[in-house]
PDB file of N, CA and C in Angstrom:
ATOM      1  N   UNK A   1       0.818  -1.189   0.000  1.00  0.00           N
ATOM      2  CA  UNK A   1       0.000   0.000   0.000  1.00  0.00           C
ATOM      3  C   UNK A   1       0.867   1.261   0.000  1.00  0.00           C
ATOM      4  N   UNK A   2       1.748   1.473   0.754  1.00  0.00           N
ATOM      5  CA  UNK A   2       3.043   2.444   0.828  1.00  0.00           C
ATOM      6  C   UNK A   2       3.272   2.770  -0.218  1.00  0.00           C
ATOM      7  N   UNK A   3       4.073   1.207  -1.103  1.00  0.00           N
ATOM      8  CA  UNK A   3       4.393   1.333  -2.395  1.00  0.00           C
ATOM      9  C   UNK A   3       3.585   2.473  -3.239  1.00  0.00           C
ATOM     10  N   UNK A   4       2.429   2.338  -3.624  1.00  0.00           N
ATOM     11  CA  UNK A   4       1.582   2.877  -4.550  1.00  0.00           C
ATOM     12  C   UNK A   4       1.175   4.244  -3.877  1.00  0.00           C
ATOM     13  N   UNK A   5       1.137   4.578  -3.259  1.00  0.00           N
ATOM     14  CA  UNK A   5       1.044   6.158  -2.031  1.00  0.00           C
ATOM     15  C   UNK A   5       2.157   6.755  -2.695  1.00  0.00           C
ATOM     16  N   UNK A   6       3.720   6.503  -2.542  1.00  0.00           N
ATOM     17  CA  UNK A   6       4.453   7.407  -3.189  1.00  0.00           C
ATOM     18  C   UNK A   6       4.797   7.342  -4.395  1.00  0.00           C
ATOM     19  N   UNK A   7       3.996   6.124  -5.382  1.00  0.00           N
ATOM     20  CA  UNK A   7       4.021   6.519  -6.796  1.00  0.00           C
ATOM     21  C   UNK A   7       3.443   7.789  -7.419  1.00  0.00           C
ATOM     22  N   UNK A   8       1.782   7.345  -6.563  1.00  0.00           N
ATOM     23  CA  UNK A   8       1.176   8.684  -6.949  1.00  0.00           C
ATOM     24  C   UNK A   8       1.449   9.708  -6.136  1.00  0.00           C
ATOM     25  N   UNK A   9       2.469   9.881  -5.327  1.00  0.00           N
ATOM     26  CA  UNK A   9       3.096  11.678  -4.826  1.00  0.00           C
ATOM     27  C   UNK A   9       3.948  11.840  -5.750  1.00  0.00           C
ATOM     28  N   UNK A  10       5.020  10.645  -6.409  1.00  0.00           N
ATOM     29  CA  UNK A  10       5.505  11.157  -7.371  1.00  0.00           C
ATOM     30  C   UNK A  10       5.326  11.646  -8.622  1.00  0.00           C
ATOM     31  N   UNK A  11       4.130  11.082  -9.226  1.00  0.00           N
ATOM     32  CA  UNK A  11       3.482  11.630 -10.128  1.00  0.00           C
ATOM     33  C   UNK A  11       2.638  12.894 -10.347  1.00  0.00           C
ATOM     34  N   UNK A  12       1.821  12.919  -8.938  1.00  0.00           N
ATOM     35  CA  UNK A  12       1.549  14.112  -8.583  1.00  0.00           C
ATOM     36  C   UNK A  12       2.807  15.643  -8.895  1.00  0.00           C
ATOM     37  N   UNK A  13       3.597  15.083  -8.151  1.00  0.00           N
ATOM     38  CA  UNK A  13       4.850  16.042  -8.195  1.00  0.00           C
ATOM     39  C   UNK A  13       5.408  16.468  -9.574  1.00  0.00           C
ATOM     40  N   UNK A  14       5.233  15.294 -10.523  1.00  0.00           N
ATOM     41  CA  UNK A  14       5.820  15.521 -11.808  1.00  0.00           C
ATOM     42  C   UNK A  14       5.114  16.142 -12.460  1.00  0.00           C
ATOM     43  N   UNK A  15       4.083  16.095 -12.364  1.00  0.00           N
ATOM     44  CA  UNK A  15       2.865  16.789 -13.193  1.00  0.00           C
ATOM     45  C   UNK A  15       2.912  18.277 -12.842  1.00  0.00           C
ATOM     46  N   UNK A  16       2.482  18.670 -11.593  1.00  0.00           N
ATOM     47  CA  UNK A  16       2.616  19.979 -10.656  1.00  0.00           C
ATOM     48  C   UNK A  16       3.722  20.633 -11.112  1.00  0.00           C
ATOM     49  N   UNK A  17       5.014  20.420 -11.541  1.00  0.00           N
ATOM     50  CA  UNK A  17       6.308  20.401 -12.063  1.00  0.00           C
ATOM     51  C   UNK A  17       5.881  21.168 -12.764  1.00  0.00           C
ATOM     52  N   UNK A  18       5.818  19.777 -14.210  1.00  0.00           N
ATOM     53  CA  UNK A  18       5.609  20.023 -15.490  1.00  0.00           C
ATOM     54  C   UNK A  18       4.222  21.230 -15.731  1.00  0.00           C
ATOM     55  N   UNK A  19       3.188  21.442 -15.076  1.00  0.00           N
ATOM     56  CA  UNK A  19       2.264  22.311 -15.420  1.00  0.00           C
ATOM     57  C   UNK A  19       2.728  23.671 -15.136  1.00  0.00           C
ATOM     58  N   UNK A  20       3.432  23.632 -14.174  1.00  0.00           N
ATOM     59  CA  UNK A  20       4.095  25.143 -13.729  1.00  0.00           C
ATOM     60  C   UNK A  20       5.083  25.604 -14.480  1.00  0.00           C
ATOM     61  N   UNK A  21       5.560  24.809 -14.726  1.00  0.00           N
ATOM     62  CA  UNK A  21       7.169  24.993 -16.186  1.00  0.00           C
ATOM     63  C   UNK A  21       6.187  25.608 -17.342  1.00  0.00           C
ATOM     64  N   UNK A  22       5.120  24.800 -17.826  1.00  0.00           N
ATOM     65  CA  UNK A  22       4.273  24.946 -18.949  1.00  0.00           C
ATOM     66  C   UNK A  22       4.089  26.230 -18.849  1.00  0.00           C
ATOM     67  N   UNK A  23       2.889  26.816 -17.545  1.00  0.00           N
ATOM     68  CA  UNK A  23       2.454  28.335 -17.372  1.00  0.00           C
ATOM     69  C   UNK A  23       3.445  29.620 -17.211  1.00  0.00           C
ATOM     70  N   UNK A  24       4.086  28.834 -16.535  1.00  0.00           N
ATOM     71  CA  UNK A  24       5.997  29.677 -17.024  1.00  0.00           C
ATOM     72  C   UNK A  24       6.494  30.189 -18.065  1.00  0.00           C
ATOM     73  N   UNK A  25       6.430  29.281 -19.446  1.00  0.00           N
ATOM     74  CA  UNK A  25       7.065  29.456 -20.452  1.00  0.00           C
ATOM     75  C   UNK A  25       5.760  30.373 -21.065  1.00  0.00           C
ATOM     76  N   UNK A  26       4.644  30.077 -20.872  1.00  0.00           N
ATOM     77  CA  UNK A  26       3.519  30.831 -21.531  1.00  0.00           C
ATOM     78  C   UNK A  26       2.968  31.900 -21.521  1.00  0.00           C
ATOM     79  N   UNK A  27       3.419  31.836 -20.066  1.00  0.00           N
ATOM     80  CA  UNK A  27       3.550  33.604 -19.632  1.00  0.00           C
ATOM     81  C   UNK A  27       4.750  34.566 -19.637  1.00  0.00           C
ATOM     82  N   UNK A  28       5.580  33.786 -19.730  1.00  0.00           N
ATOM     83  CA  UNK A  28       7.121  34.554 -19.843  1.00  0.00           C
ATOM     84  C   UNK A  28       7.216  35.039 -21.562  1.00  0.00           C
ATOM     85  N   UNK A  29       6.688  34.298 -22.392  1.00  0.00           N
ATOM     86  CA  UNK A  29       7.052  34.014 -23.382  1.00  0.00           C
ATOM     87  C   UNK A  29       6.955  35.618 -24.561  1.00  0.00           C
ATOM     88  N   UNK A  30       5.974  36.209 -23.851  1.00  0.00           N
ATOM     89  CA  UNK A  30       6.130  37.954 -24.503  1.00  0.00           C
ATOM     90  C   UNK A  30       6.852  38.467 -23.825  1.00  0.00           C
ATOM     91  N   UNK A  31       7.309  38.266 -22.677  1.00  0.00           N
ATOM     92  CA  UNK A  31       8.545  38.827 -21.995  1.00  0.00           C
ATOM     93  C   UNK A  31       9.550  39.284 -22.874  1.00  0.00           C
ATOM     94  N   UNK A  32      10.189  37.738 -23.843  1.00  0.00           N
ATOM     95  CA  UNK A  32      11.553  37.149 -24.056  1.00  0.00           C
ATOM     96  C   UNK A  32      11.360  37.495 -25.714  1.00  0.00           C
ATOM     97  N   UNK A  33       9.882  37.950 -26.430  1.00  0.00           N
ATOM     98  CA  UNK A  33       9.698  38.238 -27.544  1.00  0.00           C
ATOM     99  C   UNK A  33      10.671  39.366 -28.180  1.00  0.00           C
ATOM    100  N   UNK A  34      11.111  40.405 -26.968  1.00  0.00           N
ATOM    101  CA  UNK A  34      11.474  41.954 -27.723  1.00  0.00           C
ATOM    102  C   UNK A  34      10.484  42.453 -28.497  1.00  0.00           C
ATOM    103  N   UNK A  35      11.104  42.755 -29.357  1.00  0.00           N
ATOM    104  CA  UNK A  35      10.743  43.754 -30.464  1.00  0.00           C
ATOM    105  C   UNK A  35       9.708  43.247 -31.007  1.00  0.00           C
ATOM    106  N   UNK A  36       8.259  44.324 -30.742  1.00  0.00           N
ATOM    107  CA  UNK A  36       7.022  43.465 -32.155  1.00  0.00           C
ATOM    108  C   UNK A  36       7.795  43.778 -33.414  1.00  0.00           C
ATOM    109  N   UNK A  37       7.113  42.376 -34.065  1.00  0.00           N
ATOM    110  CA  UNK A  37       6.939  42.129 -35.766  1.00  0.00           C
ATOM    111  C   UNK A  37       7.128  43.182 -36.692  1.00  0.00           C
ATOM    112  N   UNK A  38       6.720  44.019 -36.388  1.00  0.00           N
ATOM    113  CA  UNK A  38       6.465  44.906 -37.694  1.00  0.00           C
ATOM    114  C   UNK A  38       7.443  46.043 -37.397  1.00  0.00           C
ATOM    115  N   UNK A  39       7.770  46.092 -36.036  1.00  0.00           N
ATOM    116  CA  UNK A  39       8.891  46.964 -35.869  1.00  0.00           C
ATOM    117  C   UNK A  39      10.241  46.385 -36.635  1.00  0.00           C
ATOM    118  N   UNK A  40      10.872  44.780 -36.133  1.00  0.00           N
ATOM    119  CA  UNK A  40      11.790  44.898 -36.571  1.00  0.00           C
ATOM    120  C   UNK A  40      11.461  44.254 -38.323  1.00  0.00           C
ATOM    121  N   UNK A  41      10.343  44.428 -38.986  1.00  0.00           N
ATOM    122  CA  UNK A  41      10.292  43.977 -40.169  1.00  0.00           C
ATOM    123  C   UNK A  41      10.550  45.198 -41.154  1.00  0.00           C
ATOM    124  N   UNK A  42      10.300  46.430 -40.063  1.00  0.00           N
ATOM    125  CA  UNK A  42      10.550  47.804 -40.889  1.00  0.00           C
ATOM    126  C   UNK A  42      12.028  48.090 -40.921  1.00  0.00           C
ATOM    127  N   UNK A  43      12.601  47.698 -39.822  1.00  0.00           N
ATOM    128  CA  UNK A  43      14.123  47.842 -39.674  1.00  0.00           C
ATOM    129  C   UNK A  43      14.815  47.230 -40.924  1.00  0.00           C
ATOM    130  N   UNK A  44      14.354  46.006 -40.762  1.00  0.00           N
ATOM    131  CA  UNK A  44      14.946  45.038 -41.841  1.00  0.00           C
ATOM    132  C   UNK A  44      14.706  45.446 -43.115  1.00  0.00           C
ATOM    133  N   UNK A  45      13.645  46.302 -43.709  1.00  0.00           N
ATOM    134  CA  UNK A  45      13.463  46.837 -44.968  1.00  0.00           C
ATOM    135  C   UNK A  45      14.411  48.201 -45.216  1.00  0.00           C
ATOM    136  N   UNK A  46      14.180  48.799 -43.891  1.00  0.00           N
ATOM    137  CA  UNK A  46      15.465  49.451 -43.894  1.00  0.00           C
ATOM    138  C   UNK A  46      16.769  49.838 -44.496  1.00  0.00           C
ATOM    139  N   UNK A  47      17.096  48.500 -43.679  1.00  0.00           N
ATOM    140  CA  UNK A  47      18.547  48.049 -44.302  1.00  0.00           C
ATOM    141  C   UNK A  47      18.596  47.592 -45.445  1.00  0.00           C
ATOM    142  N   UNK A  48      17.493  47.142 -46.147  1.00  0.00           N
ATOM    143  CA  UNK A  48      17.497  46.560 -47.060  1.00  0.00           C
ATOM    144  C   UNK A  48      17.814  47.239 -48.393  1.00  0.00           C
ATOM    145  N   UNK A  49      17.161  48.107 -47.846  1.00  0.00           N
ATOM    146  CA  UNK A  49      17.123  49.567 -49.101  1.00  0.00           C
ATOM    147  C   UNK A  49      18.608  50.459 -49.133  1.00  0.00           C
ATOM    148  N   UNK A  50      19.416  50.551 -47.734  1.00  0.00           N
ATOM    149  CA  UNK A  50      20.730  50.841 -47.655  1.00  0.00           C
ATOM    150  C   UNK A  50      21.518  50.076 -48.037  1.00  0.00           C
ATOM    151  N   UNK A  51      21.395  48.825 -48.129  1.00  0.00           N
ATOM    152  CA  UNK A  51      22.447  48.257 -48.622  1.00  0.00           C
ATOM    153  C   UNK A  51      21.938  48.267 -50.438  1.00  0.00           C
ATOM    154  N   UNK A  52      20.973  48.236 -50.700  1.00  0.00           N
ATOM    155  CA  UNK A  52      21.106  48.669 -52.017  1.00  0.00           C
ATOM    156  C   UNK A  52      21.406  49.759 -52.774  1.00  0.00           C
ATOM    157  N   UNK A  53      21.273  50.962 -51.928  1.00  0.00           N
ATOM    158  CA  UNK A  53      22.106  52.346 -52.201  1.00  0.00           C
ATOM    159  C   UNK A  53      23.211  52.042 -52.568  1.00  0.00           C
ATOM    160  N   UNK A  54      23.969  51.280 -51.139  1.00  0.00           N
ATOM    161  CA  UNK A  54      25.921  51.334 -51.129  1.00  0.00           C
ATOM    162  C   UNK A  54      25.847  50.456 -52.324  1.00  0.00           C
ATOM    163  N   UNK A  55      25.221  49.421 -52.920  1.00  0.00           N
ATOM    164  CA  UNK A  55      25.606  48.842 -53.749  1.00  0.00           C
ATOM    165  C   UNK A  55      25.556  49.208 -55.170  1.00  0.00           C
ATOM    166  N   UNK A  56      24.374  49.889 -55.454  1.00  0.00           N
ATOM    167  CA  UNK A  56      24.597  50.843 -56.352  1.00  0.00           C
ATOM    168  C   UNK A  56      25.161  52.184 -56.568  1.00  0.00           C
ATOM    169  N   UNK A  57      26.346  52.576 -56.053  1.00  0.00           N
ATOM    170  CA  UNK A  57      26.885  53.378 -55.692  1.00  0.00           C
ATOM    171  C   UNK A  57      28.112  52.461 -56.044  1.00  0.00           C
ATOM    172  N   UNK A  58      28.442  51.386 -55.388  1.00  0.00           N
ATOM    173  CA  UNK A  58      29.811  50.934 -55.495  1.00  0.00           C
ATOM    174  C   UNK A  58      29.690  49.963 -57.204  1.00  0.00           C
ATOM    175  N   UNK A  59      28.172  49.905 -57.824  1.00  0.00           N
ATOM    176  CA  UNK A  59      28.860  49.443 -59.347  1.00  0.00           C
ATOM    177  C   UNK A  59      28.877  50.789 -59.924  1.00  0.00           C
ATOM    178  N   UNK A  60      28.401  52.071 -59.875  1.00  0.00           N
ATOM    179  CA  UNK A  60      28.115  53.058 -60.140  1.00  0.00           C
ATOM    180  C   UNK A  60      30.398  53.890 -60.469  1.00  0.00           C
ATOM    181  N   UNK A  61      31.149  53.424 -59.336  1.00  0.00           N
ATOM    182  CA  UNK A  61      31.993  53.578 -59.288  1.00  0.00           C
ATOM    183  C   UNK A  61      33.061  52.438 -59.957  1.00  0.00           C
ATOM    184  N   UNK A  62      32.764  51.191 -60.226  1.00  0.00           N
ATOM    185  CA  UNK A  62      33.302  50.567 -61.195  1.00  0.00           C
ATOM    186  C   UNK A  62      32.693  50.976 -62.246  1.00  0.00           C
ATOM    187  N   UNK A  63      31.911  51.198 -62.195  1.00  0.00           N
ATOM    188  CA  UNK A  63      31.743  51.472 -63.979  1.00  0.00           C
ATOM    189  C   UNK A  63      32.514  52.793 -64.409  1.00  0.00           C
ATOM    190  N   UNK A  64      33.019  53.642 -63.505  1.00  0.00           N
ATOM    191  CA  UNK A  64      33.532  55.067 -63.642  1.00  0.00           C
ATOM    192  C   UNK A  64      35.034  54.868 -64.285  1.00  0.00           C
ATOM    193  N   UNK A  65      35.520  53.839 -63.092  1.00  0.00           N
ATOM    194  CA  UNK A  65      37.290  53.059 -63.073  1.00  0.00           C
ATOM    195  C   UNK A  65      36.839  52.277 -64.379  1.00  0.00           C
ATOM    196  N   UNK A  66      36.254  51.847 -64.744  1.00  0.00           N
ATOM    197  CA  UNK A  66      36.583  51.065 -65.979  1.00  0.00           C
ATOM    198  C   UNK A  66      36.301  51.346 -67.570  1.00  0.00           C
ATOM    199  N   UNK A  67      35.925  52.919 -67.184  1.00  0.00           N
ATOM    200  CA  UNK A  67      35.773  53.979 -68.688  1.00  0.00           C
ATOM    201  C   UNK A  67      37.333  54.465 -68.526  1.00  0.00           C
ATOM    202  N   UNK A  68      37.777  54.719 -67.353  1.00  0.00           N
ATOM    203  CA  UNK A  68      38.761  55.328 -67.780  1.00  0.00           C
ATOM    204  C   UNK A  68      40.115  54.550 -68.475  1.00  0.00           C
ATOM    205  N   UNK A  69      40.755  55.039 -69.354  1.00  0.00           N
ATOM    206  CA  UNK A  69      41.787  53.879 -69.907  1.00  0.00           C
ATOM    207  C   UNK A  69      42.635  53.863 -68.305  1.00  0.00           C
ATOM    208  N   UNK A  70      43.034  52.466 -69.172  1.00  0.00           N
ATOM    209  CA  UNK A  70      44.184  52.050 -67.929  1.00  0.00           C
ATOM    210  C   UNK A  70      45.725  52.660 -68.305  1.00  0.00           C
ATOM    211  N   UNK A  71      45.981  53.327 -67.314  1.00  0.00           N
ATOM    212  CA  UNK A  71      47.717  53.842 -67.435  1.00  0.00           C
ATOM    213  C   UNK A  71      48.531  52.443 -68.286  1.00  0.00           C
ATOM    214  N   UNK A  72      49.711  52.970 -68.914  1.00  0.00           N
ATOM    215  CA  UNK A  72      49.990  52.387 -69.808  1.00  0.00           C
ATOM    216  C   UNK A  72      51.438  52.119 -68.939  1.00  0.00           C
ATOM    217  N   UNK A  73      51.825  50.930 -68.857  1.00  0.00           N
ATOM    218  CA  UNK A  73      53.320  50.941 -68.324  1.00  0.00           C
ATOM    219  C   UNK A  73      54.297  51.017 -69.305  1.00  0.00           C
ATOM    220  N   UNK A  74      55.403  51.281 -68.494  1.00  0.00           N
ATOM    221  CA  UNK A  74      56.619  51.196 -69.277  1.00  0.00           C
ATOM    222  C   UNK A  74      57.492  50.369 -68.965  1.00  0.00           C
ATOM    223  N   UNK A  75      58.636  49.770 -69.619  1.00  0.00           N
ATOM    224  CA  UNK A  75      59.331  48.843 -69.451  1.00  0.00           C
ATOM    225  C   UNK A  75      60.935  49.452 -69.802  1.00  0.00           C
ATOM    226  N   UNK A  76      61.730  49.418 -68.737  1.00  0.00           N
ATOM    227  CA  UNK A  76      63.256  49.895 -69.153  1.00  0.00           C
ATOM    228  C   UNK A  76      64.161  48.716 -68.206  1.00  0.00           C
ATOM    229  N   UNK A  77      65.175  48.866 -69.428  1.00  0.00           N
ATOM    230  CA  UNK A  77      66.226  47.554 -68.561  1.00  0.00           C
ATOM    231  C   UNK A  77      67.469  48.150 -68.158  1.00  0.00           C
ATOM    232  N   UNK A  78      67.301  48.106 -66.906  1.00  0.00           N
ATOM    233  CA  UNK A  78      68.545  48.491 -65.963  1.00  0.00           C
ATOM    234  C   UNK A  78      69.412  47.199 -65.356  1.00  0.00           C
ATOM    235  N   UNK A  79      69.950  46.786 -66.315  1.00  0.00           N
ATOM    236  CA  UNK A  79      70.519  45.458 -65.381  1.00  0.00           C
ATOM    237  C   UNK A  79      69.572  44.397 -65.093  1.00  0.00           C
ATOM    238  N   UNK A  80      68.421  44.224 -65.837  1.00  0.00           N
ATOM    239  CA  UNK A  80      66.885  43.722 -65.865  1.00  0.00           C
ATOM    240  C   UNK A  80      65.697  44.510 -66.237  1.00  0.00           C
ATOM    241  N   UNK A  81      65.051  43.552 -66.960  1.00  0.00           N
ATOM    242  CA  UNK A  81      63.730  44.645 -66.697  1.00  0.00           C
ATOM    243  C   UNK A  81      62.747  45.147 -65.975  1.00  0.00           C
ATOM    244  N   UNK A  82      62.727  46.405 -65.795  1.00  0.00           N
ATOM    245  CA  UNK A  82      61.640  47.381 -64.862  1.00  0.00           C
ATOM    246  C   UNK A  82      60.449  47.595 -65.385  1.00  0.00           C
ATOM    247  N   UNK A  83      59.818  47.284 -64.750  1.00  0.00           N
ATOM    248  CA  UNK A  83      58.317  47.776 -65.405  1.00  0.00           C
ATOM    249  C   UNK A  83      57.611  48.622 -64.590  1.00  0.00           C
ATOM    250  N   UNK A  84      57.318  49.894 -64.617  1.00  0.00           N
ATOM    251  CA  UNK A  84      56.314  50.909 -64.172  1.00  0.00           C
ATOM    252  C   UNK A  84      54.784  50.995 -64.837  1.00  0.00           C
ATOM    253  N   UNK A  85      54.170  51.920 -63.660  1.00  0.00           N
ATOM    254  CA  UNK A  85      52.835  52.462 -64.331  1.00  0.00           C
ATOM    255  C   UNK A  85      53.280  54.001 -64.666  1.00  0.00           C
ATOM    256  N   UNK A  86      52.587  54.520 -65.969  1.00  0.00           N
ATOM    257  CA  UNK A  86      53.302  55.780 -66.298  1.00  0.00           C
ATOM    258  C   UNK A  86      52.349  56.769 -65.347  1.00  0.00           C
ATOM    259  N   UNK A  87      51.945  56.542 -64.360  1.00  0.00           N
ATOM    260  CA  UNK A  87      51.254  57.405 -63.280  1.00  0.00           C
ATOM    261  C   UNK A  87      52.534  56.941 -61.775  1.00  0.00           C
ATOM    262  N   UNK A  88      52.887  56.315 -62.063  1.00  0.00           N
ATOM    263  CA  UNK A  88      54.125  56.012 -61.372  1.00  0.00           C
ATOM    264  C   UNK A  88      53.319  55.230 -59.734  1.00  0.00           C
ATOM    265  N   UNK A  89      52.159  54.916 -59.671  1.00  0.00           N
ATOM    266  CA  UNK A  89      51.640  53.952 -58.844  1.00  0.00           C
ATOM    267  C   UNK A  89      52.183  52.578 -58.459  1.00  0.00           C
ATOM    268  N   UNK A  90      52.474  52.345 -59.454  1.00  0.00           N
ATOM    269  CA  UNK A  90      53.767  50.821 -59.603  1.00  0.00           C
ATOM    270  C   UNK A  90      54.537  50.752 -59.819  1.00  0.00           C
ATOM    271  N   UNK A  91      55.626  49.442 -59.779  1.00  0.00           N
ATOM    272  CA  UNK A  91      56.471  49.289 -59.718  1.00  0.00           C
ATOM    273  C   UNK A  91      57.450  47.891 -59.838  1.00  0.00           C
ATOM    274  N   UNK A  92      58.027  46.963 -60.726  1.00  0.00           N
ATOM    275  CA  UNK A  92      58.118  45.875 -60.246  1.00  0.00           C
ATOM    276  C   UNK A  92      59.525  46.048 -61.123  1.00  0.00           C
ATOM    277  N   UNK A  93      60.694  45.142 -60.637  1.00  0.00           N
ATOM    278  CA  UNK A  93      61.865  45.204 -61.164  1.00  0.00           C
ATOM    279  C   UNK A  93      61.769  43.552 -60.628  1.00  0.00           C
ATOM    280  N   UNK A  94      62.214  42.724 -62.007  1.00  0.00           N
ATOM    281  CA  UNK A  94      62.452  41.220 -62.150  1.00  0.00           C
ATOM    282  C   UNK A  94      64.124  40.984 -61.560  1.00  0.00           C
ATOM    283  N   UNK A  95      64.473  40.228 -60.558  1.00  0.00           N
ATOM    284  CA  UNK A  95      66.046  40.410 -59.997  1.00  0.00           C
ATOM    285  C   UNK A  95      65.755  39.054 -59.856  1.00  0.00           C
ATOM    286  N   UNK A  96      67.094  38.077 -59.868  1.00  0.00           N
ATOM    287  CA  UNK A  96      67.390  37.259 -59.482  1.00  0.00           C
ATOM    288  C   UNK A  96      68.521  36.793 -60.512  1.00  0.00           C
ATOM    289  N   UNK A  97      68.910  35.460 -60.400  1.00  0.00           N
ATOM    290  CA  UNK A  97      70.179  34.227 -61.165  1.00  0.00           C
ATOM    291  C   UNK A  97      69.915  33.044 -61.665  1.00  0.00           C
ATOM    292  N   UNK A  98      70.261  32.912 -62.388  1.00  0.00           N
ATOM    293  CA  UNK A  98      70.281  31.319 -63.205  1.00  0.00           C
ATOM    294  C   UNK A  98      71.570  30.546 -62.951  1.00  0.00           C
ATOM    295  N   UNK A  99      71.586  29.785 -62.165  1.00  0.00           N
ATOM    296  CA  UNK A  99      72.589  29.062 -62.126  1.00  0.00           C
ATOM    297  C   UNK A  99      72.336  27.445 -62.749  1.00  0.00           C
ATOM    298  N   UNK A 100      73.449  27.006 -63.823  1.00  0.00           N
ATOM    299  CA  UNK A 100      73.665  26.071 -64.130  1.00  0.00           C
ATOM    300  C   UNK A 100      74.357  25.087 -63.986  1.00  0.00           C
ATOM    301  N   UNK A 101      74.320  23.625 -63.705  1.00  0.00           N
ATOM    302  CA  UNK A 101      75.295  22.750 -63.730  1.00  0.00           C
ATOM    303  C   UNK A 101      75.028  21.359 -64.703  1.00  0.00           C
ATOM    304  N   UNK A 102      75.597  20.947 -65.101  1.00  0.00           N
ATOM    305  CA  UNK A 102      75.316  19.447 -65.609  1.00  0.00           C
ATOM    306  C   UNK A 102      76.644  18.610 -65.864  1.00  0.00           C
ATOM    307  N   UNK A 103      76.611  16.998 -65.765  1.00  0.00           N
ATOM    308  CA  UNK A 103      77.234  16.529 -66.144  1.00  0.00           C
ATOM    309  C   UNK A 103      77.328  14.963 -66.753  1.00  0.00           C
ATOM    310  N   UNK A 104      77.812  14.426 -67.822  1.00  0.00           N
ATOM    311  CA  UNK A 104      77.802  13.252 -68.375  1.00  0.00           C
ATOM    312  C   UNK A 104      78.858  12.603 -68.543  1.00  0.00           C
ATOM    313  N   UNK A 105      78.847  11.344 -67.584  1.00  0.00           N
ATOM    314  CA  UNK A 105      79.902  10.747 -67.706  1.00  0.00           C
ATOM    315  C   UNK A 105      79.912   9.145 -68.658  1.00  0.00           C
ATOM    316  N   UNK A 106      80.646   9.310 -69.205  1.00  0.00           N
ATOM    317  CA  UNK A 106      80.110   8.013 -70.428  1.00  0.00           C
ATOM    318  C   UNK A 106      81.441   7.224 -70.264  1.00  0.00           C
ATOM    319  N   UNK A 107      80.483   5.619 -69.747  1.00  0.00           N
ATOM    320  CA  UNK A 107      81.442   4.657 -69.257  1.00  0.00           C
ATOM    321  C   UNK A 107      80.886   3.314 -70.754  1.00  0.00           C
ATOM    322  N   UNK A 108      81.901   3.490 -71.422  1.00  0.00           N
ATOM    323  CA  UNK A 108      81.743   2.697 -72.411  1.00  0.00           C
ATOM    324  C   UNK A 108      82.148   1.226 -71.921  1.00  0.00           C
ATOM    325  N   UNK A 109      81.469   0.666 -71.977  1.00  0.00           N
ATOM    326  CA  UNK A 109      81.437  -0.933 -71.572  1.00  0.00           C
ATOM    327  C   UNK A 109      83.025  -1.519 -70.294  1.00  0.00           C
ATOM    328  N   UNK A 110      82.567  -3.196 -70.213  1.00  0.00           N
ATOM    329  CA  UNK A 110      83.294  -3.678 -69.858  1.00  0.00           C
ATOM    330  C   UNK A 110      83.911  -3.162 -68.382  1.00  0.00           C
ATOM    331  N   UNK A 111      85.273  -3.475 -67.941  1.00  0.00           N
ATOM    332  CA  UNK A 111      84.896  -3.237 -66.787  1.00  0.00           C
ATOM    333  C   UNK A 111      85.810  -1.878 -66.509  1.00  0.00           C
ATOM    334  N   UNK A 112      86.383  -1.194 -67.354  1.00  0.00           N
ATOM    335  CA  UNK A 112      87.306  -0.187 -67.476  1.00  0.00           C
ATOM    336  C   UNK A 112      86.612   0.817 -66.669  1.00  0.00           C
ATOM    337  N   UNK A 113      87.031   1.392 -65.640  1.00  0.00           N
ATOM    338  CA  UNK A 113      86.814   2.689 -64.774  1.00  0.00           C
ATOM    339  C   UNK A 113      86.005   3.950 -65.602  1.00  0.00           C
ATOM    340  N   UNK A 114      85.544   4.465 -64.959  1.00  0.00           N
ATOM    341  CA  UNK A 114      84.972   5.803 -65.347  1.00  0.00           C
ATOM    342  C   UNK A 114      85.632   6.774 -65.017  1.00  0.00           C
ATOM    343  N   UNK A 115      85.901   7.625 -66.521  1.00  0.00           N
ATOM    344  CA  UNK A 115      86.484   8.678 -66.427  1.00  0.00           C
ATOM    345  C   UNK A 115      85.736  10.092 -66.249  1.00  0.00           C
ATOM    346  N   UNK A 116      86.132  10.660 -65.131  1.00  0.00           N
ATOM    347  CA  UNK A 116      85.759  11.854 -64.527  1.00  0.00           C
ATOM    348  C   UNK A 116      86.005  13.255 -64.895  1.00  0.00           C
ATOM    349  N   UNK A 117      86.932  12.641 -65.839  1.00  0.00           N
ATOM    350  CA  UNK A 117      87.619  14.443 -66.668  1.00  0.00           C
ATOM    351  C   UNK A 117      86.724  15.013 -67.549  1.00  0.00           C
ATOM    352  N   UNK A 118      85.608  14.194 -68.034  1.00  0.00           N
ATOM    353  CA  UNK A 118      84.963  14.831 -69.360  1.00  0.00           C
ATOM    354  C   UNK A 118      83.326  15.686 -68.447  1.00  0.00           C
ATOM    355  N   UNK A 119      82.701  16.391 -68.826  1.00  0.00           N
ATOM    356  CA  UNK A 119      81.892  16.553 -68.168  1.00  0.00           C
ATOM    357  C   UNK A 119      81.186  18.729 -68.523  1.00  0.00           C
ATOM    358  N   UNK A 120      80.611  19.100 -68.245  1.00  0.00           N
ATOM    359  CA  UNK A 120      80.226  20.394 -68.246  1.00  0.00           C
ATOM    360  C   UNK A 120      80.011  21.193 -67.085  1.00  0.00           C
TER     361      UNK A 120
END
C-alpha cells in the first residue's frame, strides 16, 4: 500500500512540475519576444534599401574606373627589366640568377673505370 502512495506523490509532483514549467514558459514568453513584428520587419526593410544604395553606388563607381583607360606601363632595362605604371603607382623590377650545372659521364662498356675528366 506504501508502495503505490508514493508513486502517486511522485506523479503528482511531476505533473505539478511540469504544469508550472508549462504556465511559465507561456507567460514569460512575450517577456523574451522583444521587439514586435512589424517593428523589426521595418528595420529590416530598412537596411534593405541601404544596402542597395551602397551597392549601387559601389557598381556606379566601377563602372567610372573602368571607362577610364588604364595607365599604360613602361618597361626599361637596368641590369633587368623594370616595369612601371606611367602614373608612377607601380612598380616591379624582375632580380634574381640562373645558375647552371650538368654533367655526363660516359662509361663505355666492360669493366674499365669511369672517367671523370669529361663533363660540363
Amino acid at each position: 500500500m506504501r508502495k503505490y502512495q508514493l508513486n502517486i506523490s511522485t506523479t503528482f509532483k511531476s505533473a505539478l512540475f511540469a504544469s508550472t514549467a508549462l504556465a511559465g514558459v507561456v507567460l514569460a514568453g512575450p517577456v523574451f519576444a522583444g521587439e514586435p513584428v512589424e517593428s523589426r520587419v521595418q528595420k529590416l526593410e530598412a537596411t534593405v534599401l541601404d544596402l542597395q544604395r551602397e551597392l549601387q553606388t559601389v557598381k556606379e563607381d566601377q563602372a567610372i574606373a573602368a571607362a577610364k583607360p588604364a595607365p599604360e606601363s613602361s618597361v626599361v632595362f637596368k641590369g633587368g627589366p623594370a616595369f612601371e605604371a606611367a602614373d608612377g603607382s607601380w612598380s616591379f623590377k624582375v632580380r634574381g640568377r640562373v645558375e647552371a650545372d650538368a654533367a655526363f659521364y660516359n662509361k663505355s662498356g666492360g669493366n674499365s673505370p669511369v672517367d671523370f675528366n669529361n663533363g660540363t
